[in-house]
Protein backbone atom coordinates (compact mmCIF):
# COMPACT_ATOMS: atom_id res chain seq x y z
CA UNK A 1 -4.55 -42.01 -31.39
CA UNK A 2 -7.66 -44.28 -29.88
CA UNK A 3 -9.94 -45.42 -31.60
CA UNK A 4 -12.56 -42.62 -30.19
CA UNK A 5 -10.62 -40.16 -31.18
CA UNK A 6 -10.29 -41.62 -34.96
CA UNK A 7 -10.39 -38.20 -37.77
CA UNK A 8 -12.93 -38.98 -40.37
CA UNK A 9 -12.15 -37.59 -43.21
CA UNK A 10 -14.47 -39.33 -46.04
CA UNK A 11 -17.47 -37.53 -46.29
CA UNK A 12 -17.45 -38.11 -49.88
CA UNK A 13 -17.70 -41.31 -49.39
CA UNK A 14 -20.54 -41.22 -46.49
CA UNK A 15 -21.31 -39.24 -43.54
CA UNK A 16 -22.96 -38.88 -40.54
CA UNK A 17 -26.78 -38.62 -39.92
CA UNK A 18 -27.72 -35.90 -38.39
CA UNK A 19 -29.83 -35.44 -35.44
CA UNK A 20 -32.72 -35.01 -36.83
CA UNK A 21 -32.63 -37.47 -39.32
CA UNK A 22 -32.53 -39.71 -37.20
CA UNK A 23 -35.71 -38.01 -35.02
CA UNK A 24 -37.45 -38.07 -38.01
CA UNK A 25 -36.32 -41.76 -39.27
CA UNK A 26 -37.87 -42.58 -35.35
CA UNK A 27 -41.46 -41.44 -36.24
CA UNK A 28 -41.57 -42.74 -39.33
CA UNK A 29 -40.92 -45.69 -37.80
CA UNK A 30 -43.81 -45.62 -35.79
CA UNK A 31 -46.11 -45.26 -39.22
CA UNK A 32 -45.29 -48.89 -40.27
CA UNK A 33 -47.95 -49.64 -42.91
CA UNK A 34 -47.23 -49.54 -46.39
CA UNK A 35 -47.82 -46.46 -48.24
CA UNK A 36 -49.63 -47.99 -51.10
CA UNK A 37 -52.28 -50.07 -49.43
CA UNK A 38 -55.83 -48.86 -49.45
CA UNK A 39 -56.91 -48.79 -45.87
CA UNK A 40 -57.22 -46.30 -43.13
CA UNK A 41 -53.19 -47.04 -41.76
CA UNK A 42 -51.30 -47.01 -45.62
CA UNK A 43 -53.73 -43.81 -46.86
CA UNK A 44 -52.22 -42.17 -43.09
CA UNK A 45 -48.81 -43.46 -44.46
CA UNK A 46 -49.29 -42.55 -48.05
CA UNK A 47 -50.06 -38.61 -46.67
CA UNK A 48 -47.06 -38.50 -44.73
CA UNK A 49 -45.09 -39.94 -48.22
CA UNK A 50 -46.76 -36.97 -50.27
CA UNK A 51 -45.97 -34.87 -47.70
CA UNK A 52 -42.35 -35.62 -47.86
CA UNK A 53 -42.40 -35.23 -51.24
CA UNK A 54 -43.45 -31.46 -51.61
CA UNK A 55 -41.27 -30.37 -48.42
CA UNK A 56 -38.56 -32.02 -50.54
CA UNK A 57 -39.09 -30.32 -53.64
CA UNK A 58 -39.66 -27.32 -51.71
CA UNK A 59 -36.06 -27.89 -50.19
CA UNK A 60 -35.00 -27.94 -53.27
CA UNK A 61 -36.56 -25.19 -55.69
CA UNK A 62 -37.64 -27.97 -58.09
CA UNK A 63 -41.22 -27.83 -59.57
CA UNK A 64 -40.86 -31.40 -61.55
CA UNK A 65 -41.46 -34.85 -60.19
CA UNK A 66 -39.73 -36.72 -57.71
CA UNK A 67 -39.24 -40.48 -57.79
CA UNK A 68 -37.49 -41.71 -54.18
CA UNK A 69 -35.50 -44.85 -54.73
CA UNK A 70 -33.09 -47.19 -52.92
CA UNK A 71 -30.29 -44.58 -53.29
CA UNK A 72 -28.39 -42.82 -56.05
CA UNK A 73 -27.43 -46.25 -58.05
CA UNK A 74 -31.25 -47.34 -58.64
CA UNK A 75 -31.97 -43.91 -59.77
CA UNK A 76 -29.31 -44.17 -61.66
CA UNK A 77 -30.48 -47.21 -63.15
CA UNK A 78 -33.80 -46.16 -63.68
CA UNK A 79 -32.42 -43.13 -65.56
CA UNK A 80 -30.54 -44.94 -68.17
CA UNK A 81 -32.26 -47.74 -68.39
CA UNK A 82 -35.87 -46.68 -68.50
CA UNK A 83 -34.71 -43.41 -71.21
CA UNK A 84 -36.82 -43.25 -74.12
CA UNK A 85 -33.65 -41.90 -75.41
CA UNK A 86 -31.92 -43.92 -78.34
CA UNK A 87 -28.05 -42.96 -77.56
CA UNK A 88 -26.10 -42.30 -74.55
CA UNK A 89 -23.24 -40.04 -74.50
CA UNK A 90 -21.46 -39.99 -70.91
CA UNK A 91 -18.07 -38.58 -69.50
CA UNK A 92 -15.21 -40.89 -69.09
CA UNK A 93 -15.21 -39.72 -65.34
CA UNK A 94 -18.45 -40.42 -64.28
CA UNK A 95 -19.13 -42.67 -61.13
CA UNK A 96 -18.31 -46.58 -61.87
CA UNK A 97 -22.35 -46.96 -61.31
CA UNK A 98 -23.23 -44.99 -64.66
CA UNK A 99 -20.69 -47.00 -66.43
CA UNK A 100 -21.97 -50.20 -65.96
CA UNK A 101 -25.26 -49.49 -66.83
CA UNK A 102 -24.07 -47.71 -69.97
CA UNK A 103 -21.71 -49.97 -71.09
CA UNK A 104 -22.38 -48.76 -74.63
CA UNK A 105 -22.29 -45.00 -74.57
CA UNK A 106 -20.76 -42.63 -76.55
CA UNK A 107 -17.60 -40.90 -74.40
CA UNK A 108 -17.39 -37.35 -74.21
CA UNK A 109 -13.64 -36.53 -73.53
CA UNK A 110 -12.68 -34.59 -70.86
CA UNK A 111 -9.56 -31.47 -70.97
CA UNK A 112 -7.09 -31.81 -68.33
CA UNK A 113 -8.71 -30.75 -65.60
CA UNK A 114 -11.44 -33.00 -66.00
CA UNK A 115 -13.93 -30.70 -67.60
CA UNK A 116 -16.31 -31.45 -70.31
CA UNK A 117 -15.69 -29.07 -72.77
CA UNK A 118 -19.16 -27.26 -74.16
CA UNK A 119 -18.06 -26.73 -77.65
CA UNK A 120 -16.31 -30.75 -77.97
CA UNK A 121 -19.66 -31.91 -76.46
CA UNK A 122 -21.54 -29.33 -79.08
CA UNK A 123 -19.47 -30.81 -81.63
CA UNK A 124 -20.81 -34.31 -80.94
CA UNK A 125 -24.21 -33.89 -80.91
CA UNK A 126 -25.28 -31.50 -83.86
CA UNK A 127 -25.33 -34.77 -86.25
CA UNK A 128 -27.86 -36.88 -84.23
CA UNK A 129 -30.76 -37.24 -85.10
CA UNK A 130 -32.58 -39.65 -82.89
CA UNK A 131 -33.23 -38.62 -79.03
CA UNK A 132 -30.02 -38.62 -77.08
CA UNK A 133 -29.18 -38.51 -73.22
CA UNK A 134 -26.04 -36.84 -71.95
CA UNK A 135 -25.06 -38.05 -68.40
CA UNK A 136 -22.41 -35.34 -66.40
CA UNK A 137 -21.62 -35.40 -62.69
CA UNK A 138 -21.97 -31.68 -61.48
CA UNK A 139 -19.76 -32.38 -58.83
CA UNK A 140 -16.72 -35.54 -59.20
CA UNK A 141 -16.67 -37.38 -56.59
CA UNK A 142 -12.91 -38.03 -56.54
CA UNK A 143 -11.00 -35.19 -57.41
CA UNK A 144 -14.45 -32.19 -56.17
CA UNK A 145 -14.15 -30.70 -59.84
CA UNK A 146 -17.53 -28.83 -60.69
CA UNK A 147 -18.26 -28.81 -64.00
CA UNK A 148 -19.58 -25.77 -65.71
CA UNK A 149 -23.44 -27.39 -66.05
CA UNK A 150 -25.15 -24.02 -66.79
CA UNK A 151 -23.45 -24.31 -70.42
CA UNK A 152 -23.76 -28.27 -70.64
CA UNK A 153 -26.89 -27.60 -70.06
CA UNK A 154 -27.71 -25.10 -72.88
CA UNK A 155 -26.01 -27.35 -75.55
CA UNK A 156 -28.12 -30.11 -74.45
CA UNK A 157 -31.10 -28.09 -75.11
CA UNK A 158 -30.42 -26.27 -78.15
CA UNK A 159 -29.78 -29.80 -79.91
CA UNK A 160 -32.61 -31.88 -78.38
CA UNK A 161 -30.76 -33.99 -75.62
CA UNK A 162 -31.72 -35.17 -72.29
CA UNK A 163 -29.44 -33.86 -69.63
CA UNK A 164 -28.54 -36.37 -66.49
CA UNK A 165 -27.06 -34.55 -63.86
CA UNK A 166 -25.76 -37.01 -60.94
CA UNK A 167 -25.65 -34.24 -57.97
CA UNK A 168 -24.89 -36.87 -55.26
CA UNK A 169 -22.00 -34.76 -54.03
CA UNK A 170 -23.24 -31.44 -54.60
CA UNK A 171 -26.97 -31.44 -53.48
CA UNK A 172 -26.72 -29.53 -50.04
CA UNK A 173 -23.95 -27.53 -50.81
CA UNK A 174 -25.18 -26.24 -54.32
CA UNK A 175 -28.13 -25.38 -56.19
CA UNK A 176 -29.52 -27.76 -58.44
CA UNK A 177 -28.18 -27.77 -62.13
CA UNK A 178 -30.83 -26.79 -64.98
CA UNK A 179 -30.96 -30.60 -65.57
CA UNK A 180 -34.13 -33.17 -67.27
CA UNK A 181 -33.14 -35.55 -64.59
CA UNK A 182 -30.83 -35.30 -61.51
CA UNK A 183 -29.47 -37.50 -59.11
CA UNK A 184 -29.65 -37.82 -55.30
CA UNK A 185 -27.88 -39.77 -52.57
CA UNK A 186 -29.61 -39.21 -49.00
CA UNK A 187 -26.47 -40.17 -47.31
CA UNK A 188 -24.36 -37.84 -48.65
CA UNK A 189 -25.85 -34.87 -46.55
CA UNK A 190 -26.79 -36.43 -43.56
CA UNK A 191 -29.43 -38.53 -44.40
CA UNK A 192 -29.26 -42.72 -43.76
CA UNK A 193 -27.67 -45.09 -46.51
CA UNK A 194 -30.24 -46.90 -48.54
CA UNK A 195 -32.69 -43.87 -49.45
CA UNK A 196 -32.34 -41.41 -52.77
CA UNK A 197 -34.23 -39.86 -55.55
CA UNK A 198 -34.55 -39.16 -59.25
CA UNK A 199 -35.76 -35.73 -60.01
CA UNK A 200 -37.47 -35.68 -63.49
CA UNK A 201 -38.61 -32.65 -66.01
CA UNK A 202 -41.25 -34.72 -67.56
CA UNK A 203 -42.19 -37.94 -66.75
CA UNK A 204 -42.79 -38.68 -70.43
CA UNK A 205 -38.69 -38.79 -70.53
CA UNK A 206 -39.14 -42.14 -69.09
CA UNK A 207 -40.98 -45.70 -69.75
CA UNK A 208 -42.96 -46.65 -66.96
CA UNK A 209 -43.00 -50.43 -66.27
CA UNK A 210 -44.99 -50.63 -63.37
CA UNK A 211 -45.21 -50.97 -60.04
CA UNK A 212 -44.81 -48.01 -57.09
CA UNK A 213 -43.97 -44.29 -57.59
CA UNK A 214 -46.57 -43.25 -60.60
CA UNK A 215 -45.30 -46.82 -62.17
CA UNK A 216 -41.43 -45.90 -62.55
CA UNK A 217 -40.16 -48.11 -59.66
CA UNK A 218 -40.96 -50.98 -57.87
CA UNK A 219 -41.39 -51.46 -54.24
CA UNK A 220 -42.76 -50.42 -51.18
CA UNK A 221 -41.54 -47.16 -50.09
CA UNK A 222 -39.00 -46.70 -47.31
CA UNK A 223 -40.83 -44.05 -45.19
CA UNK A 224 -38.90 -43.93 -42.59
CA UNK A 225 -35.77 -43.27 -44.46
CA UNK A 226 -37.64 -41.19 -46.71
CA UNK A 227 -38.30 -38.72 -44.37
CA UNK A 228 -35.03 -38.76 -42.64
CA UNK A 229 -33.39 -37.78 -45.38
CA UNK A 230 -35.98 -35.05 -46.12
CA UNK A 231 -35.25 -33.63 -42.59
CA UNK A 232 -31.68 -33.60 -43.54
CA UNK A 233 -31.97 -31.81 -46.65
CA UNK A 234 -34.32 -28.77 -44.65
CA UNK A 235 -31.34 -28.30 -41.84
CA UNK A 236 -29.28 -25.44 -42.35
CA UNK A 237 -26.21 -25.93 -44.42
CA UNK A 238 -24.17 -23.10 -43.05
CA UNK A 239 -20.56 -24.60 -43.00
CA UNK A 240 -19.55 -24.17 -46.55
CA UNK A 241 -17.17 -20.82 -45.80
CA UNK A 242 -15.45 -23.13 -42.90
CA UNK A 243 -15.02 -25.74 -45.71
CA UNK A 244 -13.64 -23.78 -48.24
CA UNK A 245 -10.90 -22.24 -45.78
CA UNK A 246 -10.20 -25.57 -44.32
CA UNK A 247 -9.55 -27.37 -48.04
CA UNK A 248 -7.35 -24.26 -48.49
CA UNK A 249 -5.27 -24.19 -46.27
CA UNK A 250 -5.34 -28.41 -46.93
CA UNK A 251 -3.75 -27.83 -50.43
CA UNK A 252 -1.32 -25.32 -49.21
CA UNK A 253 0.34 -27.61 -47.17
CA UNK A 254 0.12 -30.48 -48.87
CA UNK A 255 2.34 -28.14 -51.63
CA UNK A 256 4.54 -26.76 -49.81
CA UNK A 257 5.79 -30.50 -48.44
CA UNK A 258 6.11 -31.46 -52.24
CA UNK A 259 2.66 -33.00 -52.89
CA UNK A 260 0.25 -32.15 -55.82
CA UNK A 261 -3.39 -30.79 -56.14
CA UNK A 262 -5.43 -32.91 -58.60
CA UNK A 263 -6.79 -30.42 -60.83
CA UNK A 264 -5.44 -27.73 -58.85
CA UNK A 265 -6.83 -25.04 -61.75
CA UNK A 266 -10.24 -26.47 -61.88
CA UNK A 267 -12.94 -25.07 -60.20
CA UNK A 268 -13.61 -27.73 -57.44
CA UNK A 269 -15.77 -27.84 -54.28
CA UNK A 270 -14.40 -26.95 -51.30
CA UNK A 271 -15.72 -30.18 -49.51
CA UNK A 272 -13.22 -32.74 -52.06
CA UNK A 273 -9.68 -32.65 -52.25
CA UNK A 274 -7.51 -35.54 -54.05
CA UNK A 275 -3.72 -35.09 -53.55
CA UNK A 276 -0.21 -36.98 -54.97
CA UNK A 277 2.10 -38.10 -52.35
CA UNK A 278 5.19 -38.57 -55.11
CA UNK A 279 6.55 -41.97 -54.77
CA UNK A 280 3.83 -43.70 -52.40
CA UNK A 281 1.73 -46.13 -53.01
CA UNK A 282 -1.89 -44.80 -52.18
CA UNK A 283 -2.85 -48.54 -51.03
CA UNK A 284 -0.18 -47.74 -48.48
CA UNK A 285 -1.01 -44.49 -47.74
CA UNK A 286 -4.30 -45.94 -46.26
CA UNK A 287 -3.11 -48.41 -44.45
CA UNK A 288 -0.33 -45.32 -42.69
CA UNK A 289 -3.46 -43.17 -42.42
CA UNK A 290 -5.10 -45.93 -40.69
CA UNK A 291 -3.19 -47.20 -38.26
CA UNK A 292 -2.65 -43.44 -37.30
CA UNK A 293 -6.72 -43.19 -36.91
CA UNK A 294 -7.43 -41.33 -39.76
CA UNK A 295 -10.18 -42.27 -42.07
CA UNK A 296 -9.59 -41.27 -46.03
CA UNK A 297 -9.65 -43.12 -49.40
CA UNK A 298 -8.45 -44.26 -52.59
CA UNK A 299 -10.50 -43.42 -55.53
CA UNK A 300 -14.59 -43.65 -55.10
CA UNK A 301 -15.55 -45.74 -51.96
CA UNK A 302 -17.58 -47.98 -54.52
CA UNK A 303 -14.55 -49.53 -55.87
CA UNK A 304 -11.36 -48.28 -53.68
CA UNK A 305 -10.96 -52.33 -52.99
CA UNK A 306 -9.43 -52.65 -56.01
CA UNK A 307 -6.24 -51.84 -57.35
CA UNK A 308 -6.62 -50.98 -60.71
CA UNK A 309 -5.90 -46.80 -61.38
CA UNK A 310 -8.60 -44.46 -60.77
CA UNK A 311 -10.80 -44.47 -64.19
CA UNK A 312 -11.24 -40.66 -63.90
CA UNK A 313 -7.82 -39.95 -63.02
CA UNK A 314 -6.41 -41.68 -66.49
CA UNK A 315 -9.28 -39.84 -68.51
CA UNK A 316 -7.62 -36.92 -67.47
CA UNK A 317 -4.34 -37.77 -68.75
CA UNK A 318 -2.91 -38.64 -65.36
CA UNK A 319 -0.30 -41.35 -65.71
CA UNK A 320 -0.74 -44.69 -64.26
CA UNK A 321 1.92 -44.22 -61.87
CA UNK A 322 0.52 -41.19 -60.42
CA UNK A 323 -2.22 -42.29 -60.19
CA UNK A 324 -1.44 -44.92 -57.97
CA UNK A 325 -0.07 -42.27 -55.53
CA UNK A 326 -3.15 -40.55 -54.99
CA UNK A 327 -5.81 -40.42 -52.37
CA UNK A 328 -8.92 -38.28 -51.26
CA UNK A 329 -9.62 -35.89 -48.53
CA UNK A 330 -13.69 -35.12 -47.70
CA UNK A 331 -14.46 -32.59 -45.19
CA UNK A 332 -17.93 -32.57 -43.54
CA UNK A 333 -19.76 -30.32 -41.49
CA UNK A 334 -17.90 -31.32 -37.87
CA UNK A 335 -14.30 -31.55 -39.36
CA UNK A 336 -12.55 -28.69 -37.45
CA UNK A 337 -9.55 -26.90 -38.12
CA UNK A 338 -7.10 -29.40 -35.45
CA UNK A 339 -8.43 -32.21 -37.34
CA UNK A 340 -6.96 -30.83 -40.83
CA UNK A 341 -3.77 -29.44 -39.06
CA UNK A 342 -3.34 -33.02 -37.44
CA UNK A 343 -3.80 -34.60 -40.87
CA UNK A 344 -1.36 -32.02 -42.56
CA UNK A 345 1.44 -33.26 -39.92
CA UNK A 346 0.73 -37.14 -40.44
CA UNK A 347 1.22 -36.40 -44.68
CA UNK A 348 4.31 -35.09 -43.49
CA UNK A 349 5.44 -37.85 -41.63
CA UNK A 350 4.46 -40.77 -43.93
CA UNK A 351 6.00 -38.96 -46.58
CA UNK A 352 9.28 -37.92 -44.66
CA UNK A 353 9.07 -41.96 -43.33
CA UNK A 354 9.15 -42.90 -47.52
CA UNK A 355 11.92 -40.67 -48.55
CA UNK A 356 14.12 -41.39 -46.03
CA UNK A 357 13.57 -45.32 -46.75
């Protein structure tokens, strides 16, 4: 295969702008003075900013506020580490980004399928006292399992807790979780890398040390990117039916040629799929995949350099070993139906290749 005609299949990881992200990333370009300033060219920039900001919440259904950051790991950051909240509890398969900046939470354990369980999380909070946050990814990003937030949700509520709902791989494809503050990465739907936001219930969640956006983060504002991934957000998202057939028929195969579904039971987004290859190495699975010009990954694209097994993977009670064998599968909005079937006969070849070795 040349290198044109390379499959990408890690959308989970990043994908590509879309056209009119980029238009709009153009003309903000051409507004180059800084949002915040006081004269005639940064108020002109500031509208635009504000503008941006309602057409996103608008794009969204949210009626809270809307911080726009670097991308998904400063929000992240500010969200943990400017909570008013006193203890963190977070699931053991959050993104490696939550876990380092909550080294000391509280775990929530997760069933077999990866889902935080209402009633175990219930169980943990109706003996605190003191304001608590609970951080849940609606969507994983490694094996696509959707956890059920509607009921997280209520827990969190009826016992006082903040609710952090990272939604980098499920805003554009879902609606927004009933969540006090929620996650976004712009380049996850089409939007550049470098741009994101932190949705927020009530400011007052939060201390405010200073600086740009109402005090809660420093820095000038990236308009251009800002409204480039706005744009992306407003274009039709009309692909999800072609997803959901094309991960389908993805996990059939893979099956029937003696792989394994991760979390095969689980409710899981049809835009994720994270498969066993039984007896091969996922670090060589890559470098097969490769070399035939397809692009997939180990693990979360934030730390598939490494070696170590997938943290989510063991928190599910996923053996070491297995874990080793597994990659990930993203579909986007261009992957087409020959680009899955050619994928489904390369598995079969690398693992065919194996066995007979």
């Amino acid at each position: 295969m040349s290198e044109n005609k390379r499959i990408y299949l890690d959308h989970a990881a990043t994908t590509p702008m879309l056209d009119v992200a980029r238009q709009a990333c153009l003309e903000g370009f051409s507004h180059w003075a800084n949002p915040s300033s006081p004269h005639a060219d940064g108020r002109s920039a500031g509208a635009m900013l504000e503008n941006a900001r309602r057409r996103f919440k608008n794009a969204l259904n949210w009626d809270g506020e809307v911080l726009f950051t670097s991308g998904a790991s400063e929000a992240i950051q500010i969200a943990l580490k400017q909570t008013k909240a006193r203890r963190q509890f977070v699931s053991p398969i959050e993104h490696d980004v939550v876990l380092r900046f909550a080294p000391d939470a509280e775990s929530i354990a997760v069933d077999l399928n990866g889902l935080v369980v209402p009633m175990r999380l219930n169980h943990m909070l109706k003996s605190v006292k003191e304001p608590s946050v609970v951080a849940v990814q609606s969507v994983n990003n490694e094996t696509g399992i959707m956890q059920d937030m509607a009921a997280l949700a209520k827990v969190a509520r009826d016992r006082g807790a903040i609710l952090m709902a990272d939604c980098s791989q499920s805003v554009g494809k879902m609606p927004l979780p009933d969540a006090d503050l929620i996650i976004i990465a712009g380049h996850k739907f089409g939007g550049p890398p470098g741009v994101g936001a932190l949705l927020i219930k009530d400011l007052n969640l939060l201390h405010a040390p200073g600086g740009q956006e109402q005090g809660y983060r420093s820095g000038t504002q990236n308009l251009p990117y800002i409204l480039a991934m706005v744009a992306a957000l407003e274009a039709p998202a009309n692909w999800a039916g072609r997803a959901t057939e094309l991960r389908a028929h993805l996990d059939n195969a893979i099956k029937s040629e003696g792989g394994k579904v991760i979390a095969e039971n689980a409710a899981r987004i049809a835009t994720i799929g994270s498969y066993h290859m039984p007896g091969v190495a996922a670090n060589t699975q890559l470098i097969k995949f490769d070399m035939a010009g397809f692009s997939v990954s180990a693990g979360s694209a934030c730390s598939s350099g490494t070696l170590k097994p997938s943290h989510v993977l063991e928190a599910m009670g996923i053996d070491s070993d297995t874990a080793r064998e597994v990659i990930r599968v993203s579909i986007g909005r261009d992957t087409t139906r020959a680009q899955i079937y050619e994928f489904v006969e390369q598995w079969k070849s690398i693992f065919q290749e194996v066995r007979k070795v």
